[in-house]
C-alpha atoms as a PDB file:
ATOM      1  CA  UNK A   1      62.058 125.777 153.263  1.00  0.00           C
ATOM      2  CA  UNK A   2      58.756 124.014 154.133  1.00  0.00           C
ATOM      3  CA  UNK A   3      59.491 121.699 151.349  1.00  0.00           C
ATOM      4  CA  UNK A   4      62.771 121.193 152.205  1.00  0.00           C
ATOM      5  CA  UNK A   5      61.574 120.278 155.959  1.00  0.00           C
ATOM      6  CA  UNK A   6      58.003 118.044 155.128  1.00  0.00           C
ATOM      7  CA  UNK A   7      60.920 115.942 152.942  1.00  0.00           C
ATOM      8  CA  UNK A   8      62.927 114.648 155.434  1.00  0.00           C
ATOM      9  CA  UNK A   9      66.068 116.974 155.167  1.00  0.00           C
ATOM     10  CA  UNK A  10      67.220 119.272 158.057  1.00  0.00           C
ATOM     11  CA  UNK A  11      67.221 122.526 157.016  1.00  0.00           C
ATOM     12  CA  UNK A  12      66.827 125.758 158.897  1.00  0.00           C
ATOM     13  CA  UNK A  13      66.329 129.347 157.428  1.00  0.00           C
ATOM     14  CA  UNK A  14      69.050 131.958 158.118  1.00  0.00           C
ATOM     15  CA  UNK A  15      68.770 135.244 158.593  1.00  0.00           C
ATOM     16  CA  UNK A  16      72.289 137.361 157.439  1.00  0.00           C
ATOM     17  CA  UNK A  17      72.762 140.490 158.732  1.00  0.00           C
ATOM     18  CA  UNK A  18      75.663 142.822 157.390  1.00  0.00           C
ATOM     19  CA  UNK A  19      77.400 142.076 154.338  1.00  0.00           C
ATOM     20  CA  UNK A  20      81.213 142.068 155.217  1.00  0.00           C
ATOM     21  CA  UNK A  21      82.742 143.335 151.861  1.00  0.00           C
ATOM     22  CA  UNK A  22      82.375 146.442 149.309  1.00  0.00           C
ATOM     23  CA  UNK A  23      80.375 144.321 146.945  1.00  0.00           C
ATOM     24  CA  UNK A  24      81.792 145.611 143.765  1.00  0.00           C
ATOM     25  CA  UNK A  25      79.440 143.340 141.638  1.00  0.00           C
ATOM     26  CA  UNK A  26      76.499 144.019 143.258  1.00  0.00           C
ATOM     27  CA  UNK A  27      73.499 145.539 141.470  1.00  0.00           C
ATOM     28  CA  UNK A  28      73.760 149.245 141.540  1.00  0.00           C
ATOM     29  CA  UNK A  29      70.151 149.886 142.470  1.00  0.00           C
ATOM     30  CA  UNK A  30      70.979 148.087 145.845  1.00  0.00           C
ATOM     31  CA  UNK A  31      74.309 150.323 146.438  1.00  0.00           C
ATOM     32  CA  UNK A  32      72.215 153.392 145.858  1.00  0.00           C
ATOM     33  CA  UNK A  33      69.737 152.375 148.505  1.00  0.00           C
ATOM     34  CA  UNK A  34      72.198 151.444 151.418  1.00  0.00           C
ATOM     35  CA  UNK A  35      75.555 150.185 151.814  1.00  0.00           C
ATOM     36  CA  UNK A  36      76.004 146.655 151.507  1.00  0.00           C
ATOM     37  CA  UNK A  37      76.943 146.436 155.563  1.00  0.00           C
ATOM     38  CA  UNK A  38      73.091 147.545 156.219  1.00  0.00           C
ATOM     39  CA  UNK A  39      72.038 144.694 153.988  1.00  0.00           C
ATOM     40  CA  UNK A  40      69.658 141.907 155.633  1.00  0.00           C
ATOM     41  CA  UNK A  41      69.463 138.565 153.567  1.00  0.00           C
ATOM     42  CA  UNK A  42      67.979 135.480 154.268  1.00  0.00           C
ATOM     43  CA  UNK A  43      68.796 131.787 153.171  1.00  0.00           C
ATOM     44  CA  UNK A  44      68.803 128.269 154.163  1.00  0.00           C
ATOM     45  CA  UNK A  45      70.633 125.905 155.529  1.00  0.00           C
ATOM     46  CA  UNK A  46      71.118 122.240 154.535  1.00  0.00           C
ATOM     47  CA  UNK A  47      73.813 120.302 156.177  1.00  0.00           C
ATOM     48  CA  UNK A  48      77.345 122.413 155.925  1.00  0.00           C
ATOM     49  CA  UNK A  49      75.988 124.105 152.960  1.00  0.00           C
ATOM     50  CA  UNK A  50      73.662 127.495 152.645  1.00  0.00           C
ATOM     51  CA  UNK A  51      71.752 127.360 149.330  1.00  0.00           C
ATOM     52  CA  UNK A  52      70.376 131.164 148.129  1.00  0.00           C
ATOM     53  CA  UNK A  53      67.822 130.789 145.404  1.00  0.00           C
ATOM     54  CA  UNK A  54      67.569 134.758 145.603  1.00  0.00           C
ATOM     55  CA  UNK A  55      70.999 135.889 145.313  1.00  0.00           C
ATOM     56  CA  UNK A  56      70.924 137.284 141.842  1.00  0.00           C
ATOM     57  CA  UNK A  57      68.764 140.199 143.511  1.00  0.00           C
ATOM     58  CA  UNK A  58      72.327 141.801 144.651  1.00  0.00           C
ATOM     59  CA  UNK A  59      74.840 140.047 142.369  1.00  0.00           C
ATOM     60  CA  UNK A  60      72.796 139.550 139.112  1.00  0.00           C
ATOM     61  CA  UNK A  61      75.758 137.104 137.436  1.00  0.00           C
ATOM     62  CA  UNK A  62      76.009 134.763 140.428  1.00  0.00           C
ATOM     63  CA  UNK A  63      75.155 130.849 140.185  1.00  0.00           C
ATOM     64  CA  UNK A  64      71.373 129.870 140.470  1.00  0.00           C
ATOM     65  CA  UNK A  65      70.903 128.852 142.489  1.00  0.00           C
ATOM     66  CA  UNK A  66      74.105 129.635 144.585  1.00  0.00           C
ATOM     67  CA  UNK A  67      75.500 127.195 147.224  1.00  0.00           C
ATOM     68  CA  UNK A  68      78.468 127.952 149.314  1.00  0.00           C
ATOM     69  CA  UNK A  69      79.735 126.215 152.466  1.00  0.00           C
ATOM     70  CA  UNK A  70      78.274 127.847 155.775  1.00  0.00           C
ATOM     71  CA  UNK A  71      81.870 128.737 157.437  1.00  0.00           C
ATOM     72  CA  UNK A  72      82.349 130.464 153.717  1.00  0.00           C
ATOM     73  CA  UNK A  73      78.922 132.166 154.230  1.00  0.00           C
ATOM     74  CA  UNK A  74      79.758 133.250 157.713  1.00  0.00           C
ATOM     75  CA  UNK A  75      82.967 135.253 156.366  1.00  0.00           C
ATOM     76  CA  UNK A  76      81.198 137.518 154.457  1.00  0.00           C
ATOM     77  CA  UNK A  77      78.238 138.304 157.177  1.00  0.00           C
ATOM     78  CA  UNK A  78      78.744 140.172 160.256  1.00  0.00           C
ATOM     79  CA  UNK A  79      75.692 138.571 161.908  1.00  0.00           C
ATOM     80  CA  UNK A  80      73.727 135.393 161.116  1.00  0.00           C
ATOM     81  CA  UNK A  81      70.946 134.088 163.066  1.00  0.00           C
ATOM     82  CA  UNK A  82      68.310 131.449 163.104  1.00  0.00           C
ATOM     83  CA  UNK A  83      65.011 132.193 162.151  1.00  0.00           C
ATOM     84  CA  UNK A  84      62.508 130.185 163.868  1.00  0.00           C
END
C-alpha cells in the first residue's frame, strides 16, 4: 500500500467485513475456525479495481494476485470500510 501511495497512484486499503456466500472452495482450515460471514479481510483499492495479493489464504486456487472490480467486490462483502 505504501508503495502503491509514495508512487503516485491513489490507492486506499479496504477493510471487508462478512463474506456474503458459503465459500465452497475455501480452505477447510478457515471453515473449521468460523463461518465465512465472520470473516474480516483486507485489500486495496486502485481505481475501480481491488487487487488481493493474500487471497489464496481462503481460496488456495484463486489468481495471484487476484483483481476484481470494486462493485464485484462489494457483492460478496456485507461491510467494507476504509482504513485510514
Amino acid at each position: 500500500m505504501d508503495d502503491l501511495l509514495l508512487g503516485g497512484f491513489d490507492a486506499r486499503m479496504l477493510r471487508c467485513e462478512g463474506l456474503k456466500t458459503e465459500a465452497a472452495s475455501a480452505d477447510e482450515r478457515w471453515l473449521a475456525l468460523c463461518a465465512p460471514s465472520l470473516w474480516t479481510h483486507f485489500i486495496v483499492q486502485l481505481g475501480g479495481d481491488v487487487i488481493d495479493l493474500t487471497r489464496r489464504q481462503f481460496f488456495p486456487y484463486s489468481a495471484f494476485p487476484y483483481v476484481q472490480s470494486f462493485a464485484t467486490c462489494k457483492t460478496e462483502w456485507m461491510n467494507i470500510s476504509t482504513v485510514d
